[in-house]
Protein backbone atom coordinates (compact mmCIF):
# COMPACT_ATOMS: atom_id res chain seq x y z
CA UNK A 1 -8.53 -69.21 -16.01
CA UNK A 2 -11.00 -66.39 -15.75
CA UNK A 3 -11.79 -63.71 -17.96
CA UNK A 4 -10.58 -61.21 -15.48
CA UNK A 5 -7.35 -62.47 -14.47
CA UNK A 6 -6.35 -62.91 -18.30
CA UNK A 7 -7.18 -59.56 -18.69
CA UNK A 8 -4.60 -58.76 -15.87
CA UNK A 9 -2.15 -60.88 -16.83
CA UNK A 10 -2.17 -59.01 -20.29
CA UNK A 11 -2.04 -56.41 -19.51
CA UNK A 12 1.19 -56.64 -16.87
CA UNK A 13 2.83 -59.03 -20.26
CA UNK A 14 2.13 -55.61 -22.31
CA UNK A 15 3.72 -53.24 -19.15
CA UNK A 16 6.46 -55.39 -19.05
CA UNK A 17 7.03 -55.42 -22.53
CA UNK A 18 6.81 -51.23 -22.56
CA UNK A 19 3.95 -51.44 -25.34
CA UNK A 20 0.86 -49.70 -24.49
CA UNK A 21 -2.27 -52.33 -25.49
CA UNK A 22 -4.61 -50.64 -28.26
CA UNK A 23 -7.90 -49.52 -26.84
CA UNK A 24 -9.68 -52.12 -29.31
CA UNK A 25 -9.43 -54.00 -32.12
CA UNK A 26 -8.97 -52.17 -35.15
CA UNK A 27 -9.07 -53.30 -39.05
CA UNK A 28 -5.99 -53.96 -40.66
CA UNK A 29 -4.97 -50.35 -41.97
CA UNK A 30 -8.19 -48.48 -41.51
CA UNK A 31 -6.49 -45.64 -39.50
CA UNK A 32 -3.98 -44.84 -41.98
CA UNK A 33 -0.46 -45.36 -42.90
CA UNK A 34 2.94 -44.53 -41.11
CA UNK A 35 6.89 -44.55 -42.03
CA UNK A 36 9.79 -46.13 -40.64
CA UNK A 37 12.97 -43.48 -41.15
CA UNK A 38 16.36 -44.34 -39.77
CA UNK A 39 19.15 -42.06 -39.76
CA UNK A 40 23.27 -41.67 -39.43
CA UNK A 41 24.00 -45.21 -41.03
CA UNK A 42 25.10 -47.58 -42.76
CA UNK A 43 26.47 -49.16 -39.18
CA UNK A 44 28.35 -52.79 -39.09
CA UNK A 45 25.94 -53.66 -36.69
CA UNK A 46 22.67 -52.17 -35.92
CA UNK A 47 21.90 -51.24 -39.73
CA UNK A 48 22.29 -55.40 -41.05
CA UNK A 49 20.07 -55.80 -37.93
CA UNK A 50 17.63 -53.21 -38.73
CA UNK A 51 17.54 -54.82 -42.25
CA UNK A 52 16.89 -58.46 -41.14
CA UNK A 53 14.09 -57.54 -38.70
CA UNK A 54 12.33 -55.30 -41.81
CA UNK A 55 12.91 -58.01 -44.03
CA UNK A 56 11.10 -61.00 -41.23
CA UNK A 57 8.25 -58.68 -40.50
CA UNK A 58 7.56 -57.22 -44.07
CA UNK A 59 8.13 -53.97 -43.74
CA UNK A 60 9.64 -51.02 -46.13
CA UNK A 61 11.96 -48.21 -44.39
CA UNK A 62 13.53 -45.34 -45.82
CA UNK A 63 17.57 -44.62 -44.83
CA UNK A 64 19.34 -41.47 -44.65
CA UNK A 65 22.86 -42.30 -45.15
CA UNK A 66 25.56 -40.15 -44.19
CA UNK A 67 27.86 -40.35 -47.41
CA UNK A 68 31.48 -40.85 -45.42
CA UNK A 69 29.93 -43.87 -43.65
CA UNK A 70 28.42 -45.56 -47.10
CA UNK A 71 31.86 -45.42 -48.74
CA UNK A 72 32.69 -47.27 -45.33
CA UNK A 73 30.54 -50.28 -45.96
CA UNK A 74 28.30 -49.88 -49.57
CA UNK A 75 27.91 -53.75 -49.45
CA UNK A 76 25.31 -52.55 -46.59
CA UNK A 77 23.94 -49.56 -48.59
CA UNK A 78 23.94 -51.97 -51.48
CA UNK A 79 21.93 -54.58 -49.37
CA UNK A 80 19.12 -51.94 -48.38
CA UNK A 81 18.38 -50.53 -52.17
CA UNK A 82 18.07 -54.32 -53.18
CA UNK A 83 15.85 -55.11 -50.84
CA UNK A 84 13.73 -52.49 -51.78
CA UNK A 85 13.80 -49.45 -48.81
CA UNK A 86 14.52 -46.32 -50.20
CA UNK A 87 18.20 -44.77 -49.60
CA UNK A 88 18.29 -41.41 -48.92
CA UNK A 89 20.96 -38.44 -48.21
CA UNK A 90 21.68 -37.13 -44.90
CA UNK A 91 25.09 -35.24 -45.92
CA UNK A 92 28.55 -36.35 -46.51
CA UNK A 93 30.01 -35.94 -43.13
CA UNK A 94 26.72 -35.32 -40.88
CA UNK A 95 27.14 -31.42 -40.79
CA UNK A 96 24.70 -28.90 -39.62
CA UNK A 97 23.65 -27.09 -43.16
CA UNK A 98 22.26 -24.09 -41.48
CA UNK A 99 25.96 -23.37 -40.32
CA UNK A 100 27.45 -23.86 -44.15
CA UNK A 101 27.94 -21.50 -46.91
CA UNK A 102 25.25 -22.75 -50.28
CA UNK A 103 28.33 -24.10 -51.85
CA UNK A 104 29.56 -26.03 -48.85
CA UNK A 105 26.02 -27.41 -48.71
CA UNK A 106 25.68 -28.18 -52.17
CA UNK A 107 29.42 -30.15 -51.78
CA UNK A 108 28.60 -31.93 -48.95
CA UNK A 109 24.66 -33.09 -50.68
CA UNK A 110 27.07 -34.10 -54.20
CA UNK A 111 29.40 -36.03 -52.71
CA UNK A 112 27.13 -38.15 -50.49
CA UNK A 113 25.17 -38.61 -53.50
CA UNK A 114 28.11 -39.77 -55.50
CA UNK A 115 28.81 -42.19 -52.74
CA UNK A 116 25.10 -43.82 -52.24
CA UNK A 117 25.22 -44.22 -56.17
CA UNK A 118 28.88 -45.56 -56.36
CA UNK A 119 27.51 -48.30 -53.75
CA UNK A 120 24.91 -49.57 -56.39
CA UNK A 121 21.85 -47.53 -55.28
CA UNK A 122 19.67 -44.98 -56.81
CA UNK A 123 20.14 -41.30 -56.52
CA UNK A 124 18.81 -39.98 -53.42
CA UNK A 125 15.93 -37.30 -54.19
CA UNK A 126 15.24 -37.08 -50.30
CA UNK A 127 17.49 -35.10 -47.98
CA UNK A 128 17.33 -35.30 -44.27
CA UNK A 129 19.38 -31.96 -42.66
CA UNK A 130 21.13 -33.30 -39.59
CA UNK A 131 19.58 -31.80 -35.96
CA UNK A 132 16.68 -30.77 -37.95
CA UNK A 133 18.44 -27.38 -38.48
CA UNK A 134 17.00 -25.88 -41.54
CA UNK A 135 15.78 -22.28 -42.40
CA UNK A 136 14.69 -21.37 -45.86
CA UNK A 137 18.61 -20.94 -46.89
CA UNK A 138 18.88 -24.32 -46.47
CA UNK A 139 15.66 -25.51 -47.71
CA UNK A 140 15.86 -23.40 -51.11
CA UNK A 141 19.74 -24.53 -52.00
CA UNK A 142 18.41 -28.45 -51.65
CA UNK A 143 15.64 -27.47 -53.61
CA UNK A 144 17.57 -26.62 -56.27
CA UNK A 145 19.49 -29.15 -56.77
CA UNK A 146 16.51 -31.14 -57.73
CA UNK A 147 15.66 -33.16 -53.91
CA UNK A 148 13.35 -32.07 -51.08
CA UNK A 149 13.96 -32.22 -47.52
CA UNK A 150 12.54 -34.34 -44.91
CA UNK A 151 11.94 -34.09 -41.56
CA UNK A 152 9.62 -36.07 -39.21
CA UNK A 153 6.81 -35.72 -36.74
CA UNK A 154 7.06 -38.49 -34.60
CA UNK A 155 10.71 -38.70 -32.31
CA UNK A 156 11.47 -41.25 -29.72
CA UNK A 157 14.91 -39.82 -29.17
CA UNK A 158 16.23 -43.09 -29.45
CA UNK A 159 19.74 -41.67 -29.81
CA UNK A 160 20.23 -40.41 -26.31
CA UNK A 161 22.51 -42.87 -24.27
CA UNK A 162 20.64 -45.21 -22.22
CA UNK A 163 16.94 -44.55 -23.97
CA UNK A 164 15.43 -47.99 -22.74
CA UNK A 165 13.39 -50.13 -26.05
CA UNK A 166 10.42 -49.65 -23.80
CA UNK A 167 10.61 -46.40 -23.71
CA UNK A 168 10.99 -45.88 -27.04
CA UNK A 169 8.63 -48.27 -28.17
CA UNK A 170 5.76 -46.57 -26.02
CA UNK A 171 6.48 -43.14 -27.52
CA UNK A 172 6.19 -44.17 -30.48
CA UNK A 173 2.98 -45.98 -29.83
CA UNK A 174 1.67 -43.10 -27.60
CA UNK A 175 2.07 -40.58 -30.72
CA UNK A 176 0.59 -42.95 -33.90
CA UNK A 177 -0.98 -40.36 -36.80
CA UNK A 178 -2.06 -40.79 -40.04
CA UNK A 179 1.29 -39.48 -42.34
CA UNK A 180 3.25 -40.25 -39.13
CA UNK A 181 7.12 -39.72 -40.21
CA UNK A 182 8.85 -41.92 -37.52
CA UNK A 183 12.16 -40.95 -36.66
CA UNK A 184 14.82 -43.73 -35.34
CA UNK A 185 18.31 -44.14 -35.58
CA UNK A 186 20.55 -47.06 -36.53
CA UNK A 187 23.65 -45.75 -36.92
CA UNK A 188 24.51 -44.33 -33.35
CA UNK A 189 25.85 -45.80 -30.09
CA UNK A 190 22.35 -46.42 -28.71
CA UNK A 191 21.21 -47.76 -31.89
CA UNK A 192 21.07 -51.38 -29.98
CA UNK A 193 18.35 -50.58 -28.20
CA UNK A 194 16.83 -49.30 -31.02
CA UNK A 195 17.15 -52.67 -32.77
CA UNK A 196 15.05 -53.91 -29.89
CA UNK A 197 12.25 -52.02 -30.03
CA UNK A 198 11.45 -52.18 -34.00
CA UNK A 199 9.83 -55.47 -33.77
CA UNK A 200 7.14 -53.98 -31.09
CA UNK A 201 6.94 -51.14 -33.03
CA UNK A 202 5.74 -52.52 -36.33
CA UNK A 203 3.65 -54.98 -34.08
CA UNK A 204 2.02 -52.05 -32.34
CA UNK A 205 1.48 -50.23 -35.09
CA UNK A 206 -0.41 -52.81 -37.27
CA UNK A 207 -2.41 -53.89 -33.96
CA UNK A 208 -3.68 -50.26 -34.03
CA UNK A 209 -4.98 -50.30 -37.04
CA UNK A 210 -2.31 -48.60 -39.23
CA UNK A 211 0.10 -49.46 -42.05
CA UNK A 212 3.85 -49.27 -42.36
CA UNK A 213 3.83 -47.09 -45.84
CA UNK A 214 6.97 -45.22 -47.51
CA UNK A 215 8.31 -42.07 -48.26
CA UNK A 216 8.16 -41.02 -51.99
CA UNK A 217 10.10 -39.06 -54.35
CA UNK A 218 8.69 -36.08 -52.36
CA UNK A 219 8.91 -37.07 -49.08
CA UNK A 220 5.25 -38.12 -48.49
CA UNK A 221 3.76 -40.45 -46.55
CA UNK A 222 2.38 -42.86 -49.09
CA UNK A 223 0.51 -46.45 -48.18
CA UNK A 224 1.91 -49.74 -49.61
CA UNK A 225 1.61 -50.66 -52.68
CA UNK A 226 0.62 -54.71 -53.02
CA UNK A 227 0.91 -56.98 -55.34
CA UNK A 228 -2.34 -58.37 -56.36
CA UNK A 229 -2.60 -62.14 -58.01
CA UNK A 230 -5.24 -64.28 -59.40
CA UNK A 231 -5.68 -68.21 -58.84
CA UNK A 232 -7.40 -70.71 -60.56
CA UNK A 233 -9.87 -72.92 -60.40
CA UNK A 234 -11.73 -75.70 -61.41
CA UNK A 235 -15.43 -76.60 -61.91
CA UNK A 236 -17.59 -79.16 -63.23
CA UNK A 237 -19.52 -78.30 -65.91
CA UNK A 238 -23.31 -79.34 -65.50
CA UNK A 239 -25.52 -80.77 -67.51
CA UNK A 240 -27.77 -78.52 -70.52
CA UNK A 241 -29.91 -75.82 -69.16
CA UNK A 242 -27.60 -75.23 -65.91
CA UNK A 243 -25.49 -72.65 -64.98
CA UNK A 244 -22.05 -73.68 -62.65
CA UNK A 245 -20.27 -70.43 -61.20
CA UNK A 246 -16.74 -70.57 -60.99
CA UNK A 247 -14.84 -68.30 -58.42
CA UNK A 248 -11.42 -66.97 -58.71
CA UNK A 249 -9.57 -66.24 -55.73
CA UNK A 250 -7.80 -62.74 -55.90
CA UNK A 251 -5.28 -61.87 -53.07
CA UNK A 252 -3.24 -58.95 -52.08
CA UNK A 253 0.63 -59.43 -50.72
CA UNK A 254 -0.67 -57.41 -47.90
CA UNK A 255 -3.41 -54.50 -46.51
CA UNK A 256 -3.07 -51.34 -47.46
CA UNK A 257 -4.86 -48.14 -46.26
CA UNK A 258 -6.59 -47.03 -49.73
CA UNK A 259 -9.40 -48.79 -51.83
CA UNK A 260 -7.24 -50.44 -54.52
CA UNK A 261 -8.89 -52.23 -57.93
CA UNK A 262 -7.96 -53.72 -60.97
CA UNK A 263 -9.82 -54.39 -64.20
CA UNK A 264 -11.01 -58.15 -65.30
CA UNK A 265 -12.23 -59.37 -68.40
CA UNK A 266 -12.54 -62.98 -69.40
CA UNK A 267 -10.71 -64.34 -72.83
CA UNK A 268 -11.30 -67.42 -74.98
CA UNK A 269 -9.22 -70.29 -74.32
CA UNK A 270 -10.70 -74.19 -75.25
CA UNK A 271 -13.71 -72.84 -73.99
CA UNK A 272 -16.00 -70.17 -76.04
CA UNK A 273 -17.86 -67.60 -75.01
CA UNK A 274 -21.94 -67.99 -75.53
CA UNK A 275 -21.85 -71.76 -75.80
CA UNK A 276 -19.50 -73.30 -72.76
CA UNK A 277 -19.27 -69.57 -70.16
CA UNK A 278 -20.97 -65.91 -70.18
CA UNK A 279 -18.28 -63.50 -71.08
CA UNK A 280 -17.49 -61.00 -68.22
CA UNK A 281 -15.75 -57.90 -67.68
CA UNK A 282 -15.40 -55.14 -65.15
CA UNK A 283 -13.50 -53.43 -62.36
CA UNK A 284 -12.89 -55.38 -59.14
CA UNK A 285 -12.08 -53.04 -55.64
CA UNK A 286 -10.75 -54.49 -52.54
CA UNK A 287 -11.27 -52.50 -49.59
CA UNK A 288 -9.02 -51.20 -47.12
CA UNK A 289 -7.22 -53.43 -44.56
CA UNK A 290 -8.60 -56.46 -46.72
CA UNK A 291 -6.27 -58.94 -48.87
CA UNK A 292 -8.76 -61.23 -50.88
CA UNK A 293 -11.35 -60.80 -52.92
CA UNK A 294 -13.18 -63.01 -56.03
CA UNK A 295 -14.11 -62.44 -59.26
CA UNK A 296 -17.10 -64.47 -60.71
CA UNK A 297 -17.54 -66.17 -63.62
CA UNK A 298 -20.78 -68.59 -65.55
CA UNK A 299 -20.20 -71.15 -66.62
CA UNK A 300 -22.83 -72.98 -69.07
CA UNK A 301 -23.69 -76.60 -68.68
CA UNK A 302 -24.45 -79.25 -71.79
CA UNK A 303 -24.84 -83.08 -72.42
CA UNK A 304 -22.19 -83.39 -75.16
CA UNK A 305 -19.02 -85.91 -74.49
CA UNK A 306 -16.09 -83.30 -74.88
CA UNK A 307 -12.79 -83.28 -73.29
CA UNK A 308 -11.91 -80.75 -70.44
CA UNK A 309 -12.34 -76.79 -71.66
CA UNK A 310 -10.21 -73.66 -70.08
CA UNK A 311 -10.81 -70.39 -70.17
CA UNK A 312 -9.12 -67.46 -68.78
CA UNK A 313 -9.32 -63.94 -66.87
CA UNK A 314 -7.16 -61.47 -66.96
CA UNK A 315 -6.22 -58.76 -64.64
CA UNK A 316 -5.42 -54.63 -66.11
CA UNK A 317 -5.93 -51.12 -65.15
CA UNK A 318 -4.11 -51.67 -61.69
CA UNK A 319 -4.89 -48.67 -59.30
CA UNK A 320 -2.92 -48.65 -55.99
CA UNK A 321 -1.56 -52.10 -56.52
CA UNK A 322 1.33 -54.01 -58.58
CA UNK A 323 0.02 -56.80 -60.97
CA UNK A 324 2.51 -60.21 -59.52
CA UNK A 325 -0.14 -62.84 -61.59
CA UNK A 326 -2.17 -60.94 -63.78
CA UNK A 327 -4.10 -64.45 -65.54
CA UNK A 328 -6.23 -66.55 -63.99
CA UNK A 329 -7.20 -69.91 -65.66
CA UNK A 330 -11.08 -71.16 -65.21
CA UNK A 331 -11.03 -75.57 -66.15
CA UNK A 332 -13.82 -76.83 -67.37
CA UNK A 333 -14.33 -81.00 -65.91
CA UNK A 334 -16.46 -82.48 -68.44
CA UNK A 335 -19.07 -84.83 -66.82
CA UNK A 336 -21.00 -86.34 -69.52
């Protein structure tokens, strides 16, 4: 097939599919880092769905639960904390705060609290005011009660009745920013569609170049955090006078949209250092959008019959990442 008629046959697969093509390709991350937000669950349905299409494509969300529908289903609420999204509070009953006294607001915050809790999930610090109505009223009384409210900057209106997945899917697309707080739903009637559309949307989003981040305590937009791990390896170890370099593989879980490093240093095992490797330290960074990186270690030959020497290096000092294997393990083949 020619070049040109791929191109056109792309780009009707991408019309069809209601997902605008990116422009070019883009490094993994390098354009910053977005959230997934869903609102007015847990739902019997669409929220288990939401969860098992996070959970194939890797991806972290943050839920705010409306506490009368948690103490409906907290095996759901239950399911989302474990599997690590945040779980936030977006009032008992789903009122509009800005039409409620400070106590009534203050009730209605408590006792949705006590119900995402009760279900086996940490206290909300994140409050999402239903509509969006707020004023400073509203925004002081959360405040304090210790949480901070969140609202968003990116809305598909994937609650209105008969919102297509393509069309909500393209919006979202369309209106990609770094700190983009996307707003979807999966507890209303049109939440189907919205089910739909979340597996183009985290596609689309990584194809242009950003990550799918989280909120934190605050409410920020904040990029992944990935575990890093260190492999192995094996060398053979040269005869006198040589040097044999030995390079351990270090990998991220995934990209993330800051610089992230972590310390090294190497540690006596069988093998010593000065006589069998050159001792090594220092501060390995892996830059954004990549996921593997080496760390480099001598290793010094000799003609004496010896059995098979390890040494090992060990990871510290994380900075933007989570330490999964923190010791690699260098082995030494004898050859003489």
């Amino acid at each position: 097939m020619r070049r040109t008629s791929m191109v056109v046959c792309s780009t009707l697969l991408v019309l069809a599919l209601g997902v605008p093509a990116p422009a070019s390709a883009v490094t993994a991350c390098s354009r910053g880092t977005v959230a997934l937000t869903f609102d007015d669950g847990p739902h019997g349905t669409h929220t288990p769905k939401v969860l098992d299409v996070l959970a194939r494509k890797k991806a972290k969300g943050t839920f705010f639960q409306v506490g009368s529908q948690v103490a409906r289903r907290p095996a759901i609420t239950r399911r989302a904390h474990a599997e690590g999204h945040r779980i936030a509070n977006h009032t008992n009953a789903h009122e509009r705060l800005t039409s409620l006294s400070d106590r009534a607001i203050r009730d209605t915050l408590a006792r949705a609290n006590t119900r995402i809790t009760n279900a086996g999930a940490a206290k909300p610090t994140l409050v999402r005011p239903p509509y969006g109505a707020t004023n400073s009223r509203v925004r002081n009384v959360i405040n304090g009660m210790g949480m901070r409210q969140v609202t968003w900057n990116i809305d598909p209106q994937d609650w209105r009745s008969g919102r297509s997945a393509s069309s909500i899917t393209s919006f979202v697309l369309a209106n990609l920013r770094d700190g983009g707080n996307i707003l979807l739903h999966d507890g209303v009637a049109n939440s189907g569609a919205t089910v739909t559309a979340l597996p183009r949307i985290i596609d689309g989003v990584r194809a242009r170049g950003y990550c799918i981040g989280t909120l934190n305590s605050t409410g920020k937009v904040v990029p992944p955090k990935p575990a890093v791990r260190i492999g192995d390896v094996e060398v053979i170890e040269g005869a006198t006078g040589t040097t044999t370099t030995a390079y351990l593989p270090v990998t991220l879980s995934e990209p993330t949209s800051r610089a992230v490093s972590v310390a090294y240093t190497t540690l006596d095992g069988t093998a010593l250092a000065g006589s069998d490797y050159r001792a090594t330290s220092g501060t390995l960074t892996i830059p954004v959008g990549t996921t593997r990186a080496r760390i480099t270690v001598r290793v010094l030959g000799d003609d004496l019959a010896e059995k098979n020497e390890k040494l090992y290096v060990e990871l510290s000092e994380p900075s933007g990442v989570r330490v999964k294997r923190g010791t690699g393990v260098v082995r030494i083949l004898d050859d003489d």
